[in-house]
Protein backbone atom coordinates (compact mmCIF):
# COMPACT_ATOMS: atom_id res chain seq x y z
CA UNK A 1 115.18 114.04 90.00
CA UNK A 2 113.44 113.82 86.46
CA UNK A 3 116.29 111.40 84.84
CA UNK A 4 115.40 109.40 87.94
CA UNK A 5 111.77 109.63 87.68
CA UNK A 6 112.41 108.68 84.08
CA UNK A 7 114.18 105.63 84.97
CA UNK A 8 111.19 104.49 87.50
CA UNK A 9 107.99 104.97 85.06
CA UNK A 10 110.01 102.75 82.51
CA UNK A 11 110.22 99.83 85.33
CA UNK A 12 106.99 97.67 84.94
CA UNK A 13 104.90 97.14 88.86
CA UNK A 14 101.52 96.78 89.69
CA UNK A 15 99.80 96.93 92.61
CA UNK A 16 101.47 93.24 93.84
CA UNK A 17 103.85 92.91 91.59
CA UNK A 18 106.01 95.33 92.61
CA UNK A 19 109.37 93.35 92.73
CA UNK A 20 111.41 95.22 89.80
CA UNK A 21 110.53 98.48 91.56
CA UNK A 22 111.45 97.88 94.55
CA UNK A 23 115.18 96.20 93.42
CA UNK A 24 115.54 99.52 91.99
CA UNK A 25 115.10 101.60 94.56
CA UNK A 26 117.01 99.46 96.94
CA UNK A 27 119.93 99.31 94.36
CA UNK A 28 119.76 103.07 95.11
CA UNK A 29 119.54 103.45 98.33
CA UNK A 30 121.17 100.66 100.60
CA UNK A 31 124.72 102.02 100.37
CA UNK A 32 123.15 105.59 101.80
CA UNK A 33 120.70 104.68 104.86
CA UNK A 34 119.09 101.74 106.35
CA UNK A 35 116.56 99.93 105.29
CA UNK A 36 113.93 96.65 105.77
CA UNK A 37 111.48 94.69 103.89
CA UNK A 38 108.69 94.25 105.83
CA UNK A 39 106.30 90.68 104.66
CA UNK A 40 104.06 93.26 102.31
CA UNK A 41 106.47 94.51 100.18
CA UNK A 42 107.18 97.86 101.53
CA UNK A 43 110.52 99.28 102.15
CA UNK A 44 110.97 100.89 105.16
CA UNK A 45 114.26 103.20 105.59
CA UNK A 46 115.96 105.37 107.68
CA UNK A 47 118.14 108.44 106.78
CA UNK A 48 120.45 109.81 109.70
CA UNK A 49 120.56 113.35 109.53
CA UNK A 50 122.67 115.88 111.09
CA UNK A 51 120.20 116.76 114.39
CA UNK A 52 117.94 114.50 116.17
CA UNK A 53 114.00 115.38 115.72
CA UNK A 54 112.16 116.03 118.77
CA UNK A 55 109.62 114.34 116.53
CA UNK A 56 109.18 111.26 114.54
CA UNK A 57 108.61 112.25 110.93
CA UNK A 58 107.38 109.68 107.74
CA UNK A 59 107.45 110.38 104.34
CA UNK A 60 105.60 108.05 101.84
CA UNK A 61 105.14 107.34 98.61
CA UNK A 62 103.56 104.17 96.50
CA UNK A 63 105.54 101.69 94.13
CA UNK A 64 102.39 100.06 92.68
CA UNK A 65 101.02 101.69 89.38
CA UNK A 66 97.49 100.67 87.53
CA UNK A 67 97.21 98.22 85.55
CA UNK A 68 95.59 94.94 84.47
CA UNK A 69 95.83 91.23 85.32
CA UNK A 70 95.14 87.99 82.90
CA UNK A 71 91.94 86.02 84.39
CA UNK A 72 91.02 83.92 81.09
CA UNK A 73 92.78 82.52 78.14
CA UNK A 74 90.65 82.20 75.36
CA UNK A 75 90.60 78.88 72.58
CA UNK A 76 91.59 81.67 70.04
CA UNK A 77 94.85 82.69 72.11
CA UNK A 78 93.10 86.00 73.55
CA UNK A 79 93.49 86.79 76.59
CA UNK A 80 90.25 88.06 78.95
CA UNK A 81 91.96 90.27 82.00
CA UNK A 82 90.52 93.14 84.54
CA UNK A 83 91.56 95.89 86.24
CA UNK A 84 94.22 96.30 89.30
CA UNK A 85 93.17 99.84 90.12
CA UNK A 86 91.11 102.25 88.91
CA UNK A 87 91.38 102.48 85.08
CA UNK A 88 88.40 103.88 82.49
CA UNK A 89 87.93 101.64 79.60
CA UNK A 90 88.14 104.18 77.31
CA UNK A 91 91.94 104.31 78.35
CA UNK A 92 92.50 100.91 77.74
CA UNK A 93 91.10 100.28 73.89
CA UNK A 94 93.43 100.23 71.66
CA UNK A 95 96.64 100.52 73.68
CA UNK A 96 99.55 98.69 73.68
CA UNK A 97 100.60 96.08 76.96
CA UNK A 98 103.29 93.94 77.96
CA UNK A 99 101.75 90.87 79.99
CA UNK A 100 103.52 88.46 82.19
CA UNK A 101 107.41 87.67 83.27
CA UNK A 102 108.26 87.18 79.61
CA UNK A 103 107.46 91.00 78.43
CA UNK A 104 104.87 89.31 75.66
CA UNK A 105 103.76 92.32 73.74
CA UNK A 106 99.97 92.88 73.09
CA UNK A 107 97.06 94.95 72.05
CA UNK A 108 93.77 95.75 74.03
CA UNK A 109 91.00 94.99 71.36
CA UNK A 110 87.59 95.56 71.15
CA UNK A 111 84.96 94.54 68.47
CA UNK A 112 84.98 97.14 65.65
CA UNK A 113 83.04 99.95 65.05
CA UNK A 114 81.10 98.95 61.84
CA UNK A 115 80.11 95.45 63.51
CA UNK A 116 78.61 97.52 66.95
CA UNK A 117 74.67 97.93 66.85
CA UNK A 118 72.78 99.83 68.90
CA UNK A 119 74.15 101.07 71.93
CA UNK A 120 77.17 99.61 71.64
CA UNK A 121 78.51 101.96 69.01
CA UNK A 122 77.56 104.99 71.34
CA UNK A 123 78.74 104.00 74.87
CA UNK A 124 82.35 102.91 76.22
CA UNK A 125 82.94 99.39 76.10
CA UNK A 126 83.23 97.65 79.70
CA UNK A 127 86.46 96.08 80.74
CA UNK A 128 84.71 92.36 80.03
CA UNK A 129 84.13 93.04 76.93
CA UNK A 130 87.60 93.46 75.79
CA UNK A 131 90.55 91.47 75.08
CA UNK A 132 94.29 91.12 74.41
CA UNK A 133 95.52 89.96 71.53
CA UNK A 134 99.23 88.56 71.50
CA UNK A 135 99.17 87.00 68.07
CA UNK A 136 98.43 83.78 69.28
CA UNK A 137 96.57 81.60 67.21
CA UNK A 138 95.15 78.83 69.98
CA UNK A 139 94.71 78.78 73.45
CA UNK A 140 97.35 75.67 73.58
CA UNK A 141 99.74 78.39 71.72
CA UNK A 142 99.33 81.79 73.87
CA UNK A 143 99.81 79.61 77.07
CA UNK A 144 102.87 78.87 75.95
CA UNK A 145 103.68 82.26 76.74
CA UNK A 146 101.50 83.60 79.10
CA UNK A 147 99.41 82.38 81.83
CA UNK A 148 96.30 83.43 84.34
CA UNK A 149 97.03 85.92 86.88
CA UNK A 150 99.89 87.32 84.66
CA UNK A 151 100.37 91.27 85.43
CA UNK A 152 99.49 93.62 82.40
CA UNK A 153 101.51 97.06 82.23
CA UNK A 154 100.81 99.90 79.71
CA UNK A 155 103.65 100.17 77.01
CA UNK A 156 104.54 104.25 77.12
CA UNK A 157 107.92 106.12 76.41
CA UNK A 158 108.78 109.26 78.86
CA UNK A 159 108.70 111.70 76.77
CA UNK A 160 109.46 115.83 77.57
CA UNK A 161 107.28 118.20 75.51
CA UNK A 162 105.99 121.44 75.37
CA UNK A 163 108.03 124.01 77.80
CA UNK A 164 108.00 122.01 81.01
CA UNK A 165 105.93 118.91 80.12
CA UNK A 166 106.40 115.05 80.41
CA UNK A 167 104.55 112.27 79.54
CA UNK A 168 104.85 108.88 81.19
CA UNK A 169 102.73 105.93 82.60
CA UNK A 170 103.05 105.51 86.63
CA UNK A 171 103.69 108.88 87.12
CA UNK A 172 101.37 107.95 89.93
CA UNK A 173 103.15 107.54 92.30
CA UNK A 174 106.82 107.34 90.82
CA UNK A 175 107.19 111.06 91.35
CA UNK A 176 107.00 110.75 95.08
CA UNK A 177 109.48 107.83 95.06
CA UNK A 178 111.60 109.73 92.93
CA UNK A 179 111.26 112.93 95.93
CA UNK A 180 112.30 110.29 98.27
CA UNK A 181 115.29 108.87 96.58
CA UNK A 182 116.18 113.19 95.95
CA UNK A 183 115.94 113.37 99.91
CA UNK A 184 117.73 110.08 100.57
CA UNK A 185 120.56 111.32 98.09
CA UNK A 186 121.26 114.74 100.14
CA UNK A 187 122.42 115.68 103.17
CA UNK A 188 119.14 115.54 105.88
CA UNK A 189 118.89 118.10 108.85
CA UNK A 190 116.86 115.65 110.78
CA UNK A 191 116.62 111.91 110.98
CA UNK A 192 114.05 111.13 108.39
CA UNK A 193 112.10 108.20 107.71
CA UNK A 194 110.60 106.62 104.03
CA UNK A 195 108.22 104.30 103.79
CA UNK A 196 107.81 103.06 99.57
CA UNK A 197 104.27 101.34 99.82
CA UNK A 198 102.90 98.53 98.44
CA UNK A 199 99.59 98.11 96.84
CA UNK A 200 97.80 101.56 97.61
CA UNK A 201 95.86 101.58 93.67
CA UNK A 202 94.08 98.66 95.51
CA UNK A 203 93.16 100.15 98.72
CA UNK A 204 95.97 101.84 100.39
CA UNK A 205 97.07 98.53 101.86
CA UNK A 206 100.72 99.02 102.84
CA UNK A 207 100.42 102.51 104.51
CA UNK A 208 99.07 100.91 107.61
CA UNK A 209 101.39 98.43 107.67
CA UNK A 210 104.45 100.44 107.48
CA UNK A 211 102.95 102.89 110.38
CA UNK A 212 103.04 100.01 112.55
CA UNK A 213 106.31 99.57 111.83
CA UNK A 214 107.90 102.77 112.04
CA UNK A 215 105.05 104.61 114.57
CA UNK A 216 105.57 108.12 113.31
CA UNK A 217 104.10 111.44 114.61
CA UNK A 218 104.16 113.21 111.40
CA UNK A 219 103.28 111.19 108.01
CA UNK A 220 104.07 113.64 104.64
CA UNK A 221 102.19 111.71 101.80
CA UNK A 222 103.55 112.14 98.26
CA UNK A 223 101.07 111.26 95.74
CA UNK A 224 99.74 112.88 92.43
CA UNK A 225 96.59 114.00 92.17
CA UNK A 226 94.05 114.82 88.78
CA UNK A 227 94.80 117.77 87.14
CA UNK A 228 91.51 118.75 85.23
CA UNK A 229 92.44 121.73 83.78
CA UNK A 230 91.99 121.18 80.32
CA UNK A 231 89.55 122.60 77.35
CA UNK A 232 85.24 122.73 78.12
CA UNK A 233 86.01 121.75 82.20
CA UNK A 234 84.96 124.84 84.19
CA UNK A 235 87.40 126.09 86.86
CA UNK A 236 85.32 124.80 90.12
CA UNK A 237 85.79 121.21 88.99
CA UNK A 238 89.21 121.58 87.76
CA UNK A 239 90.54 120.19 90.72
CA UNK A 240 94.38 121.69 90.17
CA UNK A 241 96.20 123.30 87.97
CA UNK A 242 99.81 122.58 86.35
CA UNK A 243 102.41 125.02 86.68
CA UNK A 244 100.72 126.68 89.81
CA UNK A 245 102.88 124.52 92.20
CA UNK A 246 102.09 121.72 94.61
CA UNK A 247 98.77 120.38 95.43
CA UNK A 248 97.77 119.91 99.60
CA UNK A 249 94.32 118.89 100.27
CA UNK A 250 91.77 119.77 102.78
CA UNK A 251 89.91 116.59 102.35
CA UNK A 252 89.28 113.70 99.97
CA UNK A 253 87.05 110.85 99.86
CA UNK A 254 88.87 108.70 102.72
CA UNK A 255 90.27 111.07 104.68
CA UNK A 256 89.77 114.79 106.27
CA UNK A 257 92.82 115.89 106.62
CA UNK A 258 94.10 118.22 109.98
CA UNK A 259 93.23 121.73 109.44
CA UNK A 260 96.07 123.22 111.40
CA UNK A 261 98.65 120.92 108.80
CA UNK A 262 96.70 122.52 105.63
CA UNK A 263 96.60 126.17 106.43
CA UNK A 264 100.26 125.46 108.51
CA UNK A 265 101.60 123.89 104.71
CA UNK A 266 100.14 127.52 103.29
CA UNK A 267 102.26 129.23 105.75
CA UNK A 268 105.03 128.07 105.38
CA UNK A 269 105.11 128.08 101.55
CA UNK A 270 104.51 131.51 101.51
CA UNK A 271 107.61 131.84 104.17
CA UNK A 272 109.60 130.41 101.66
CA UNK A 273 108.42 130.91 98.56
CA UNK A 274 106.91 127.88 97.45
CA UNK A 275 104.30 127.57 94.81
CA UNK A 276 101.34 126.01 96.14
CA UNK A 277 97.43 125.19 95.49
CA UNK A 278 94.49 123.81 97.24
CA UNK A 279 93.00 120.66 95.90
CA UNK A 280 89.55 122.35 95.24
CA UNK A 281 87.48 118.86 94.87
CA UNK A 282 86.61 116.55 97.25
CA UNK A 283 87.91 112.96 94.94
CA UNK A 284 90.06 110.41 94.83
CA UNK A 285 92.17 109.22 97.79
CA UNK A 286 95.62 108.08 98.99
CA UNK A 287 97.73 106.16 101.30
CA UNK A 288 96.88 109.03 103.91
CA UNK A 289 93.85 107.37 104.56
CA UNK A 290 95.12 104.44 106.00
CA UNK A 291 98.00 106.24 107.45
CA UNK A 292 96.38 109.39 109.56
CA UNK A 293 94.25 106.22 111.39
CA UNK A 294 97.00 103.80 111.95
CA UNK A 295 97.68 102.97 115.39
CA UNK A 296 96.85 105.94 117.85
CA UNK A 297 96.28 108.17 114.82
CA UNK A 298 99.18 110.21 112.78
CA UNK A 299 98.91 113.38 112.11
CA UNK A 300 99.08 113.30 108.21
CA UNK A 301 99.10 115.70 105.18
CA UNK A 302 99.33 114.95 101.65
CA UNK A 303 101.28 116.78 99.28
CA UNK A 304 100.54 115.96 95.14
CA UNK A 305 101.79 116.65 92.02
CA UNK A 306 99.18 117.91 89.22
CA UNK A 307 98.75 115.05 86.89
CA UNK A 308 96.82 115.19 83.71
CA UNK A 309 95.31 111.75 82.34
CA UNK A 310 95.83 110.23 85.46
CA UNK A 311 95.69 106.65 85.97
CA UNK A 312 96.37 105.94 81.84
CA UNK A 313 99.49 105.15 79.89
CA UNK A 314 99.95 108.31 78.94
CA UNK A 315 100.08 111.07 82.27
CA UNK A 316 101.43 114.51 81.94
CA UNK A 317 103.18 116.05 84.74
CA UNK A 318 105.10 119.63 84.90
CA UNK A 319 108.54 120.10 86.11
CA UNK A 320 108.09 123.50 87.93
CA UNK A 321 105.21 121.85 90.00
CA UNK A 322 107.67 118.80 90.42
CA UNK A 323 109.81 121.05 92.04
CA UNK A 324 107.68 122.55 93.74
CA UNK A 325 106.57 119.28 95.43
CA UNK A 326 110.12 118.50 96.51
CA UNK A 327 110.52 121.88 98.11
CA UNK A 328 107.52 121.89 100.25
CA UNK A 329 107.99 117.85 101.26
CA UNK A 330 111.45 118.92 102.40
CA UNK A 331 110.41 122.50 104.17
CA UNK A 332 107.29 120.47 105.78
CA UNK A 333 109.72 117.69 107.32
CA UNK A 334 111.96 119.81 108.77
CA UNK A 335 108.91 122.21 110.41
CA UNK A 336 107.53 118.92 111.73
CA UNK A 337 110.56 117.05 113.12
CA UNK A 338 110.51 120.07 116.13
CA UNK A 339 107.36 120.89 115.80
């Protein structure tokens, strides 16, 4: 699983541009189930396993990753862009990008700190305020390379460190495609389906559409989720903590979450020995929010991996919790499909 979660943070997609992703995972998967396309971008697929469910049960995970998008082109040959998803300027200065089709490599500038005045020295700049510079030396000259509405990806190596550390962009949400693919891969006790999503870092826009599809019971949503637990942040806004095992929430900003499914995912982890944690902030949100209200309503839970420096170039995820993650999105499906 982490040589192919490797190989998917490396593969450049944002949030509807997802194309090179999702050959990937296809190339993976079409010889072992069935699958569709549907006109968003999501792949929908089916896994026969060795027993029929007496339920229907979905699990999902996101292609898209953050990122930014060209809007301007500059006389000077710098490029003016903004944000596809939520990103924090102070992630962006100074980082390396790839923009557009051709892989044009770039840096996110900002005016320099012995030229700021005021306020400006003191504060974050705003996404408008900065730029990427490509080299070019005219406007005629970068659009010879580049052009508006090009796609902007973070430039980051995967990198292991520490004891059980790794460092990648679009860890978000490549882990849970990376669970799926795992589960594809192995030999399924129930007929399974797997739904990789379009577009959630801009509103959770292919969840719904792939419920329609596919009209599940049960929806298991893979995500990662802020990991806070780092030097001068007290414990009650910590959110999660690496290396204490996978993350199930009570409740988020989009969606409150079935009470019986979160104390029932508790239950059974402790059956089996699974390391697990509450989500112990109510932030951020997922494709369970458009999921658990789809159609006649899905009953929906959301299982994440800690992620430190989420939504940057440069996230940190733990294998012990990734494994945790698969172990409680495969114990969950099977509880569900005869639940």
């Amino acid at each position: 699983m982490l040589n192919e979660l490797k190989k998917l943070c490396l593969i450049d997609g944002i949030s509807g541009d997802e194309g090179r992703v999702r050959e990937y995972i296809i190339s993976k998967i079409k010889d072992k189930c069935e699958y569709s396309v549907d006109p968003m971008g999501n792949i929908l697929a089916f896994k026969k396993g060795k027993n029929q469910p007496a339920n229907k049960v979905m699990l999902s995970a996101h292609m898209d990753e953050v990122g930014f998008i060209v809007t301007y082109i500059c006389d000077n040959g710098f490029l003016k862009f903004t944000n596809v998803g939520g990103i924090d300027s102070k992630v962006a200065v100074g980082r390396a990008v790839r923009v557009g089709e051709n892989n044009i490599n770039g840096v996110i500038g900002n005016k320099v700190t012995h030229l700021c005045h005021g306020d400006d020295g003191k504060t974050a700049p705003k996404l408008d305020k900065l730029y990427i510079d490509i080299g070019a030396s005219s406007k005629e000259e970068a659009e010879k390379y580049v052009s508006i509405g090009d796609s902007v990806h973070f430039i980051s190596d995967f990198v292991e460190f520490g004891e059980d550390k790794i460092k990648a962009k679009a860890i978000d949400d490549r882990f849970g495609c990376a669970i799926m693919l795992k589960m594809i891969d192995s030999e399924l006790e129930y007929d399974t389906h797997f739904a990789f999503l379009v577009q959630e870092e801009v509103g959770c826009r292919g969840g719904a559409a792939a419920v329609f599809t596919i009209r599940p019971d049960y929806a298991i949503v893979l995500e990662a989720t802020t990991a806070s637990d780092i030097s001068g942040v007290s414990d009650e806004d910590r959110v999660c903590v690496q290396g204490k095992g996978a993350v199930v929430s009570f409740m988020d900003r989009s969606t409150v979450y079935n009470r019986d499914l979160f104390k029932g995912a508790f239950a059974l982890a402790k059956e089996k020995n699974i390391p697990i944690q509450p989500k112990t902030t109510v932030a951020g949100g997922n494709d369970a929010s458009a999921i658990h209200k789809a159609c006649s309503g899905v009953y929906t839970i959301a299982v994440s991996l800690p992620c430190r420096y989420i939504h940057s170039g440069t996230s940190v995820g733990d294998k012990k919790d990734m494994q945790a993650c698969y172990d409680l999105a495969l114990a969950l499906s099977q509880e569900y499909a005869n639940a």
